[in-house]
C-alpha atoms as a PDB file:
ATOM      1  CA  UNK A   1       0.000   0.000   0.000  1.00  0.00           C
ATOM      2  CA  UNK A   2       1.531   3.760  -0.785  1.00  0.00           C
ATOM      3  CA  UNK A   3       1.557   5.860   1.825  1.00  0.00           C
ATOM      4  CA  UNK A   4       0.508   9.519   0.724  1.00  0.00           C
ATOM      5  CA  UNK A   5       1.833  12.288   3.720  1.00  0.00           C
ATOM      6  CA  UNK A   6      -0.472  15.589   3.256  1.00  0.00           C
ATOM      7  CA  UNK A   7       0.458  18.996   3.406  1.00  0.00           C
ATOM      8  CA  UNK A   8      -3.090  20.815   2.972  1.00  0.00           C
ATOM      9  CA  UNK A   9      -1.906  24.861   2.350  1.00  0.00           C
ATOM     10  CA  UNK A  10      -3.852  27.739   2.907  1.00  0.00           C
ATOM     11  CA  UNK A  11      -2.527  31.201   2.817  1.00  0.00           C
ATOM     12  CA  UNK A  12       0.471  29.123   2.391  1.00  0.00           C
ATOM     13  CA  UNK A  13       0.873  27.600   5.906  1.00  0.00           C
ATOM     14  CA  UNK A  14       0.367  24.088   6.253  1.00  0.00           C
ATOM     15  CA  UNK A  15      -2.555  23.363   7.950  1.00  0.00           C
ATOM     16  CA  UNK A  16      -5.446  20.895   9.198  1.00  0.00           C
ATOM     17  CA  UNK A  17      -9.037  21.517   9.090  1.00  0.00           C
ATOM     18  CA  UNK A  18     -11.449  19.331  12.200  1.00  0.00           C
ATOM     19  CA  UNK A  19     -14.071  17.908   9.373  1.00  0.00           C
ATOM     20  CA  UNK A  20     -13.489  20.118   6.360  1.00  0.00           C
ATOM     21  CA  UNK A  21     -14.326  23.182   8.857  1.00  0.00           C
ATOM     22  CA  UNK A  22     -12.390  26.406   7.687  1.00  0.00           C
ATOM     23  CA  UNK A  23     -13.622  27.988  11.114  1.00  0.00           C
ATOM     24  CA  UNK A  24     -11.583  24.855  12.984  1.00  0.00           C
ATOM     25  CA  UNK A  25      -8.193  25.518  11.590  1.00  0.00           C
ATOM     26  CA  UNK A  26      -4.252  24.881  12.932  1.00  0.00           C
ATOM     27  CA  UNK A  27      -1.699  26.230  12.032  1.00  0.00           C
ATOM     28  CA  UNK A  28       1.579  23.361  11.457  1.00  0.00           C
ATOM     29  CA  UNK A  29       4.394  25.580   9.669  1.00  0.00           C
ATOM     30  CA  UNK A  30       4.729  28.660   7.828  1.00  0.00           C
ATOM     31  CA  UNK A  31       6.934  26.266   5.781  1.00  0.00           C
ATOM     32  CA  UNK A  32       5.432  23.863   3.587  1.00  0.00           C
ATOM     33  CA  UNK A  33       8.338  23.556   1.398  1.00  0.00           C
ATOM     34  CA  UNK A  34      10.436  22.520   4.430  1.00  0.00           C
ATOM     35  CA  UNK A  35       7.590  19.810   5.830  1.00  0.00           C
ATOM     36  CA  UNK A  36       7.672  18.398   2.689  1.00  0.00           C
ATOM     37  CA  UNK A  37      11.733  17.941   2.636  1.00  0.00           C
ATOM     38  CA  UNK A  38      10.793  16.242   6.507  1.00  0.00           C
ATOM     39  CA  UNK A  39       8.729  13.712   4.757  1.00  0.00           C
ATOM     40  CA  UNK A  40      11.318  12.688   1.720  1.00  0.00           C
ATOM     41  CA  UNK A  41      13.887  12.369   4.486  1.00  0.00           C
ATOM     42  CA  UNK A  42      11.336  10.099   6.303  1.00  0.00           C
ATOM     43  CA  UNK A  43      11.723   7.615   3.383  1.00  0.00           C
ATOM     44  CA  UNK A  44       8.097   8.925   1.675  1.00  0.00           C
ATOM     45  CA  UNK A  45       8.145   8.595  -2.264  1.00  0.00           C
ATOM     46  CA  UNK A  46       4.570  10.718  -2.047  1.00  0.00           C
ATOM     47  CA  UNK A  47       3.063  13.342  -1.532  1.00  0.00           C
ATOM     48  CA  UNK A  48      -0.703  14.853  -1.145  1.00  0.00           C
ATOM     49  CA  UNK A  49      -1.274  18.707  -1.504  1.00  0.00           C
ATOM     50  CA  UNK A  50      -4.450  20.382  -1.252  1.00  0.00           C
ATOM     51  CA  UNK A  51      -5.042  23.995  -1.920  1.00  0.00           C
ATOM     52  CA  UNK A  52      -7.825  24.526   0.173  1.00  0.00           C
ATOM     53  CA  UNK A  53      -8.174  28.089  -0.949  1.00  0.00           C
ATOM     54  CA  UNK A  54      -9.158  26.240  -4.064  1.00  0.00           C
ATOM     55  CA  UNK A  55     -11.232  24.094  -2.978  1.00  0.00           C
ATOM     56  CA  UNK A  56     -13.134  26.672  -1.553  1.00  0.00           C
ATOM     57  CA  UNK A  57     -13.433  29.070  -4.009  1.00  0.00           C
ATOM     58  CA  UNK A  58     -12.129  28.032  -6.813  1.00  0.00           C
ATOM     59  CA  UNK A  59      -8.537  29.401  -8.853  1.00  0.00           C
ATOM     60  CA  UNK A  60      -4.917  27.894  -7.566  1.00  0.00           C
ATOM     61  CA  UNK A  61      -3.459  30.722  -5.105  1.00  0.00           C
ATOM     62  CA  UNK A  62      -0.916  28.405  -3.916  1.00  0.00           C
ATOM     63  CA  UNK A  63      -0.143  27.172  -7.355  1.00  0.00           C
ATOM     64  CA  UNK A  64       3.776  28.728  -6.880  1.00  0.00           C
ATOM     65  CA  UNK A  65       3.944  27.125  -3.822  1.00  0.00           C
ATOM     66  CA  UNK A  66       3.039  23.817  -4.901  1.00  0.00           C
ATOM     67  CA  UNK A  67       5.092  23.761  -7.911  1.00  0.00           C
ATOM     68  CA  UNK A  68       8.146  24.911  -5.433  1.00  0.00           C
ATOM     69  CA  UNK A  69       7.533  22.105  -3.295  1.00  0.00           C
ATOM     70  CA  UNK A  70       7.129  19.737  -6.446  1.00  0.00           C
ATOM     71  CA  UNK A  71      10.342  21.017  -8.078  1.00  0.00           C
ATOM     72  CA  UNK A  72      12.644  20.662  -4.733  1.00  0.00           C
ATOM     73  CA  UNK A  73      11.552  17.132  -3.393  1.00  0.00           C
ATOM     74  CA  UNK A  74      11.016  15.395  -6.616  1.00  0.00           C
ATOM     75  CA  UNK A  75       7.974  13.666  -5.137  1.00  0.00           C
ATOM     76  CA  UNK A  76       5.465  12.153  -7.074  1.00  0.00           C
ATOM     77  CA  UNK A  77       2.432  14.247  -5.720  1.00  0.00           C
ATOM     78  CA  UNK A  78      -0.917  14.581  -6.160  1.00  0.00           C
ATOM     79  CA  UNK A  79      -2.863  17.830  -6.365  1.00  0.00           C
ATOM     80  CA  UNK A  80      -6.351  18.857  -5.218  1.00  0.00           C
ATOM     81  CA  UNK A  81      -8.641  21.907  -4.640  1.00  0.00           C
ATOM     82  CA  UNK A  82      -9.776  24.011  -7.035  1.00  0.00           C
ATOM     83  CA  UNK A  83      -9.080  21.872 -10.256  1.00  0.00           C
ATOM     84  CA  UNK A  84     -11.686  22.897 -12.554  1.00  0.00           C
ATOM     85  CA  UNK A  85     -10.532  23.255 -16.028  1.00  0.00           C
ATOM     86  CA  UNK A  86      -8.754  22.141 -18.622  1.00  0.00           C
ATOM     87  CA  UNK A  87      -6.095  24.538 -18.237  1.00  0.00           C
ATOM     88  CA  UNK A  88      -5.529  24.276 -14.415  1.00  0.00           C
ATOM     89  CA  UNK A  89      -4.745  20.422 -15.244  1.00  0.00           C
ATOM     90  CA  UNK A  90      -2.570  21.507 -17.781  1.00  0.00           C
ATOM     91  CA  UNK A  91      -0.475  24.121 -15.585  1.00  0.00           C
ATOM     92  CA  UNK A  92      -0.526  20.714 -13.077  1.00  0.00           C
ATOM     93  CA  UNK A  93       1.018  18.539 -14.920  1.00  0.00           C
ATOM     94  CA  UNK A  94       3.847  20.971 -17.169  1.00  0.00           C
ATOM     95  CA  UNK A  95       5.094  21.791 -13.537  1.00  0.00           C
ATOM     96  CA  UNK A  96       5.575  18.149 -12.348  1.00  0.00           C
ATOM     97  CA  UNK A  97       2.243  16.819 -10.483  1.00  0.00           C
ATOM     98  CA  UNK A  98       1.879  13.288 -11.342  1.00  0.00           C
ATOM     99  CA  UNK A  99      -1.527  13.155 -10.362  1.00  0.00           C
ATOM    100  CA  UNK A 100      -4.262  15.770 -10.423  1.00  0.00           C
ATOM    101  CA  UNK A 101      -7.640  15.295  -8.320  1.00  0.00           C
ATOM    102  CA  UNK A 102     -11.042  16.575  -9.732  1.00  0.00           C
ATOM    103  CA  UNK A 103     -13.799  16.830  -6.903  1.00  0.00           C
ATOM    104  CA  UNK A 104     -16.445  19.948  -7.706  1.00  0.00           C
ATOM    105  CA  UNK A 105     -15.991  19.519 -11.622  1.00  0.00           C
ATOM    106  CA  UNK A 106     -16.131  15.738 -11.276  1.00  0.00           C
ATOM    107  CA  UNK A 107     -19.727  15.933  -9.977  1.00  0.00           C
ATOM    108  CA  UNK A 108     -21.077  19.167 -12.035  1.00  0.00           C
ATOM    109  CA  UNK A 109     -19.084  19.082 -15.493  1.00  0.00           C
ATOM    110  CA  UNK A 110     -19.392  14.843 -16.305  1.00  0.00           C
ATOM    111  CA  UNK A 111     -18.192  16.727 -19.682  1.00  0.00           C
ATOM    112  CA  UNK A 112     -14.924  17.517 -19.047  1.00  0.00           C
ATOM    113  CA  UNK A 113     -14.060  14.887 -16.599  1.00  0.00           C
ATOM    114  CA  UNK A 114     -14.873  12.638 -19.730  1.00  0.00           C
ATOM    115  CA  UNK A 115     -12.360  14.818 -21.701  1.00  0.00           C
ATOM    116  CA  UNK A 116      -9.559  14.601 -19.172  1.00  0.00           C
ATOM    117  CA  UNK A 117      -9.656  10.869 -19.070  1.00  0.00           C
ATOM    118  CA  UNK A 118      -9.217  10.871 -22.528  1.00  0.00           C
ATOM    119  CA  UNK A 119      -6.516  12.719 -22.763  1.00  0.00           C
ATOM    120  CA  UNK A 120      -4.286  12.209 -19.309  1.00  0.00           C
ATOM    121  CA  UNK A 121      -5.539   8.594 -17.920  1.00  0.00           C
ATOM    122  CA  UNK A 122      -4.670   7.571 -14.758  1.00  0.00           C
ATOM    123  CA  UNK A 123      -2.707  11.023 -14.300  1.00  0.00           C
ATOM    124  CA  UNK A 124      -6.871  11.938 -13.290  1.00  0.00           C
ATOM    125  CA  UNK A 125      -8.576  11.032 -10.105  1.00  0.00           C
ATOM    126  CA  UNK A 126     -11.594  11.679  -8.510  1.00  0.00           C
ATOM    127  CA  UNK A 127     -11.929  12.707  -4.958  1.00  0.00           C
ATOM    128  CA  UNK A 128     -15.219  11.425  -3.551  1.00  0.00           C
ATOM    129  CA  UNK A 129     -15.821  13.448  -0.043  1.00  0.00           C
ATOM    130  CA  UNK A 130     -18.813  11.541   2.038  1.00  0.00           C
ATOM    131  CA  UNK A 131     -20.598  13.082   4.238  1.00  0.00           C
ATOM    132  CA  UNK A 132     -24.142  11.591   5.343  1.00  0.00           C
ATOM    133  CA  UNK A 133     -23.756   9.072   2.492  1.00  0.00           C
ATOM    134  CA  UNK A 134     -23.508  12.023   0.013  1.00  0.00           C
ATOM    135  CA  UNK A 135     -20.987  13.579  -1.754  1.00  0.00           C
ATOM    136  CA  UNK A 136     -19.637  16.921  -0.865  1.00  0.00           C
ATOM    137  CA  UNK A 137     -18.566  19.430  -2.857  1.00  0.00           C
ATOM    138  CA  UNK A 138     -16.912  22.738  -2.924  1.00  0.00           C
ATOM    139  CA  UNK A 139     -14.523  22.478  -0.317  1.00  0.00           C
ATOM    140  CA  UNK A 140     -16.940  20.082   1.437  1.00  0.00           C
ATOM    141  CA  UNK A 141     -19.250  23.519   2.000  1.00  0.00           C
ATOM    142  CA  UNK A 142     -22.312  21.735   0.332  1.00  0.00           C
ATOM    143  CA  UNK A 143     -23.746  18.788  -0.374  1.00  0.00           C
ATOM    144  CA  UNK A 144     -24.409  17.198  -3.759  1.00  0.00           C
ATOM    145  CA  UNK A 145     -27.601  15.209  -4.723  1.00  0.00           C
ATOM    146  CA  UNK A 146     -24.721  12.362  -5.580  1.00  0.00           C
ATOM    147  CA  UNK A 147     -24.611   9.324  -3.241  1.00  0.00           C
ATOM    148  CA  UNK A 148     -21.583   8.019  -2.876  1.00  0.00           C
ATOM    149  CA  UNK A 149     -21.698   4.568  -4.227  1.00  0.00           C
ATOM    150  CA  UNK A 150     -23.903   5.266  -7.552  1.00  0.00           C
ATOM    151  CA  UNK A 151     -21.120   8.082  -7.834  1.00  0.00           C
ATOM    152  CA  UNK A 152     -18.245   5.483  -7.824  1.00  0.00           C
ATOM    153  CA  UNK A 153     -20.090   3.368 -10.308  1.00  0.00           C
ATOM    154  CA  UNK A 154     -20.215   6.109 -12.565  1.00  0.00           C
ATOM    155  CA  UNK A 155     -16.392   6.618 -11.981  1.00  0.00           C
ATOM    156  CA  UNK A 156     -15.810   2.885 -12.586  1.00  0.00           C
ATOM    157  CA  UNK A 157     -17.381   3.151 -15.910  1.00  0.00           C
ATOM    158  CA  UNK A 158     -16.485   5.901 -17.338  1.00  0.00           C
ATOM    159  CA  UNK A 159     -12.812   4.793 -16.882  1.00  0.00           C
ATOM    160  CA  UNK A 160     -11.486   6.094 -13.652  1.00  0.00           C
ATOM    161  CA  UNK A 161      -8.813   4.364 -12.269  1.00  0.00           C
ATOM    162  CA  UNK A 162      -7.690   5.954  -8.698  1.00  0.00           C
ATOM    163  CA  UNK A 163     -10.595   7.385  -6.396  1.00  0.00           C
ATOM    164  CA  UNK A 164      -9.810   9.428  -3.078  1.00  0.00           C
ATOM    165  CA  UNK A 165     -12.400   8.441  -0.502  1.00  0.00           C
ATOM    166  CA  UNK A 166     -12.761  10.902   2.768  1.00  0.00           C
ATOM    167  CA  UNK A 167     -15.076  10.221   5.533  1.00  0.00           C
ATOM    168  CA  UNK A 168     -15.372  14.279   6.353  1.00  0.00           C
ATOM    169  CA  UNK A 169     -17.015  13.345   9.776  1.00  0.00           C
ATOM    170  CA  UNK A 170     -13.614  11.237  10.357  1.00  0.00           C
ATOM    171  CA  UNK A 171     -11.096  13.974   8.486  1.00  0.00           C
ATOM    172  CA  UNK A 172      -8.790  15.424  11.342  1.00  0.00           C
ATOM    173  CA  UNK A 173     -10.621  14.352  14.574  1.00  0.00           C
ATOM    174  CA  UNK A 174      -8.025  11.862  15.366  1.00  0.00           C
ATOM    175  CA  UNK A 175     -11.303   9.182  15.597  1.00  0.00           C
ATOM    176  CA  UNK A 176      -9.488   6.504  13.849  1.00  0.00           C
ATOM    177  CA  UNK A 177     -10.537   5.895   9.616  1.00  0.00           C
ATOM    178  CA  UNK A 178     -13.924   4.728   8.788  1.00  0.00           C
ATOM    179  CA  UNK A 179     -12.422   1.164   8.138  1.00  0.00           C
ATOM    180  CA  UNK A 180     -15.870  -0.545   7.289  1.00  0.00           C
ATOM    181  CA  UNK A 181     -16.403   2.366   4.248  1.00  0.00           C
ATOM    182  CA  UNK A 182     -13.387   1.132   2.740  1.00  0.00           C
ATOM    183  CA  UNK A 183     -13.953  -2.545   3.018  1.00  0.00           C
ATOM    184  CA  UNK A 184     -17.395  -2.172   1.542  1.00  0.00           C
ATOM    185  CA  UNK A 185     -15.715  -0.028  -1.272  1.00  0.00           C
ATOM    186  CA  UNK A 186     -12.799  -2.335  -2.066  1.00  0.00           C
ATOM    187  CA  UNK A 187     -15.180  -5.087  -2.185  1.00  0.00           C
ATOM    188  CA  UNK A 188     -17.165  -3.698  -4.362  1.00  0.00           C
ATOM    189  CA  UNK A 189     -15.384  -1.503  -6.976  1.00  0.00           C
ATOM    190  CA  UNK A 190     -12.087  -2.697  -9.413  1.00  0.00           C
ATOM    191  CA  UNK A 191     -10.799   0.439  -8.401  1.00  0.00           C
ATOM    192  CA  UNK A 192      -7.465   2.044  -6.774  1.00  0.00           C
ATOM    193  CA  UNK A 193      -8.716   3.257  -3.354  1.00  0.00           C
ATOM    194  CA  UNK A 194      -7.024   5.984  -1.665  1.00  0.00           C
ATOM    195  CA  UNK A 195      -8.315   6.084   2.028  1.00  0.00           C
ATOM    196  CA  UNK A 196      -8.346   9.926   3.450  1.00  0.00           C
ATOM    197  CA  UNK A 197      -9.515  10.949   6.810  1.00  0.00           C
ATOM    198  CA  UNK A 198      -9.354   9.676  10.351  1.00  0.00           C
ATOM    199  CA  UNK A 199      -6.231   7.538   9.857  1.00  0.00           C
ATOM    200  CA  UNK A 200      -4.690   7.589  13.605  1.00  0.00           C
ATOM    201  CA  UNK A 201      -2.218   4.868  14.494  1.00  0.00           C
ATOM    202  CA  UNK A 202      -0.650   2.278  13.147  1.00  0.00           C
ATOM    203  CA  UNK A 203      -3.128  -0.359  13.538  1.00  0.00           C
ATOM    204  CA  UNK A 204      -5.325   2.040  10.845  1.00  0.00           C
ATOM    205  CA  UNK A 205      -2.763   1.824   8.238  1.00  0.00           C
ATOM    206  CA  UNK A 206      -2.098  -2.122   9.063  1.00  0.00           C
ATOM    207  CA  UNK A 207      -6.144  -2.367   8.460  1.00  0.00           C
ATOM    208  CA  UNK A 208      -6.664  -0.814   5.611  1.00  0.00           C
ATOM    209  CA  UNK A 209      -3.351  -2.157   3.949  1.00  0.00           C
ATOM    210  CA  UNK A 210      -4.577  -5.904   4.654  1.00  0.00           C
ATOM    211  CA  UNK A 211      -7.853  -4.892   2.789  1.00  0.00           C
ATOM    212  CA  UNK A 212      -6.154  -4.200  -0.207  1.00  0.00           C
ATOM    213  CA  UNK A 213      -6.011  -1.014  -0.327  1.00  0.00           C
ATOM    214  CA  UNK A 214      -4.035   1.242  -3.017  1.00  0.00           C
ATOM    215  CA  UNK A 215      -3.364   4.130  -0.451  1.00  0.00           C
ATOM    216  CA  UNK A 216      -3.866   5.960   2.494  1.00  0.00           C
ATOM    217  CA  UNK A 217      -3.049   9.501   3.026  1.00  0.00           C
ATOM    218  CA  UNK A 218      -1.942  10.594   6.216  1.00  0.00           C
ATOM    219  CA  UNK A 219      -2.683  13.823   7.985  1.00  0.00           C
ATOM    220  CA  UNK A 220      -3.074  15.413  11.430  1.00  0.00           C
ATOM    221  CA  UNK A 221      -1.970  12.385  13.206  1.00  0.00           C
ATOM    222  CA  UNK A 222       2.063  12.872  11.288  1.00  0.00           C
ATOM    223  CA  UNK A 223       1.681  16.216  12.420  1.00  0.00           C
ATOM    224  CA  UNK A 224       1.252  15.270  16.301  1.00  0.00           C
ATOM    225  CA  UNK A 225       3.175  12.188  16.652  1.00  0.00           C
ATOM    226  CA  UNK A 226       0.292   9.734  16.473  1.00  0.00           C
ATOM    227  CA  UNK A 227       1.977   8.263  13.301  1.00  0.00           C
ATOM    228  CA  UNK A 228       5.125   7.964  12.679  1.00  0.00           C
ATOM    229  CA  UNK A 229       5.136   8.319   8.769  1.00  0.00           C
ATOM    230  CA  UNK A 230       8.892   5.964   8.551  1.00  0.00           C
ATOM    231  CA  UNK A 231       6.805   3.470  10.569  1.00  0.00           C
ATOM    232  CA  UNK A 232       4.101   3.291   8.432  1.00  0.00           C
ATOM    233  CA  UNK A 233       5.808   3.949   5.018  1.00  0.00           C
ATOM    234  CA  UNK A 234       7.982   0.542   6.445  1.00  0.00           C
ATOM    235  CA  UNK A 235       5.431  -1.620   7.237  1.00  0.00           C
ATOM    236  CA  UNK A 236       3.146  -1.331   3.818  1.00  0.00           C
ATOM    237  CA  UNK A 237       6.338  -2.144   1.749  1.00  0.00           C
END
């Protein structure tokens, strides 16, 4: 199983949100370039960014930032928040990203989420944020009519390969992951799951590595010594 460390930026500090709440905010570095270099040297090979600024509104203001931190590590990251067109994947991908993740657009333009699979693959995932059994949309503010599973069997057939599944009631509250969501997903979708929120100790990442999983992405708990991210990184090899 990979093992994806986060950085989530906003205003260009690395920080976590408690359930996708921008009110519920702290504050980790003023420094995500350097956290990032703290991860590499913890043996990571990935990375997740999220410009929640993005997410929430739409545009890439940490765009410069992420393509710094991109550039220096040599990390194969994935990129969220705020990925809406056809030329923000673009300006993704020329600076490095491996991965880009489409959640609003995914859901409300089935148009060009068709388009980008054509034309990048697997370098396009889908981030599928669940709250109440729905899925949740700009920057998890609102809700979509979209359950979640009749949205991942849309995903599965129009060709998407990697899905990144958050349980927003588990995302930062240190609660442990929602391990039966993912077992239910991974039995029922041919699909590379990323697990995202709630992932709090070791055991979590032993779980959901023995179901299978693709990947789990690791976030508040690396930041306050819950985790340690060699630990896990060492025992998904």
């Amino acid at each position: 199983m990979e093992i994806f460390p986060a950085i989530d930026l906003y205003e260009g500090q690395v920080v976590r949100l408690l359930r996708g709440d921008y009110e519920k905010k702290t504050v980790y570095s003023a420094d995500p370039a350097v956290v990032a270099e703290t991860f590499k040297k913890a043996g990571a090979a990935n990375i997740h960014l999220v410009d929640l600024e993005g997410a929430r509104d739409g545009g890439t203001p940490n765009f410069e930032l992420i393509a710094r931190i991109v550039r220096e590590t040599g990390l194969r990251a994935e990129v969220g928040g705020g990925i809406r067109s056809v030329e923000t994947v673009e300006k993704y991908l020329e600076a490095g990203v491996f991965r880009v993740i489409l959640g609003t657009a995914a859901v409300s333009d089935r148009a060009l989420l068709a388009s980008l699979l054509k034309e990048y693959g697997e370098r396009v995932a889908v981030g599928v944020d669940i709250r109440d059994g729905r899925v949740a949309v700009r920057g998890w503010r609102e809700l979509s009519e979209k359950r979640a599973q009749d949205f991942c069997t849309e995903l599965c057939g129009m060709g998407v390969k990697t899905i990144i599944c958050t349980d927003i009631s588990r995302d930062g509250a240190m609660q442990g992951t929602n391990r039966l969501l993912y077992r239910e997903l991974t039995e029922k979708f041919d699909i590379d799951i990323i697990a995202s929120g709630g992932v709090s100790t070791i055991d979590d990442v032993k779980a959901l590595r023995d179901m299978g999983l693709y990947g789990a992405i690791l976030g508040r708990a690396i930041y306050t010594g819950g985790i340690d991210l060699a630990g896990a990184i060492e025992v998904c090899r």
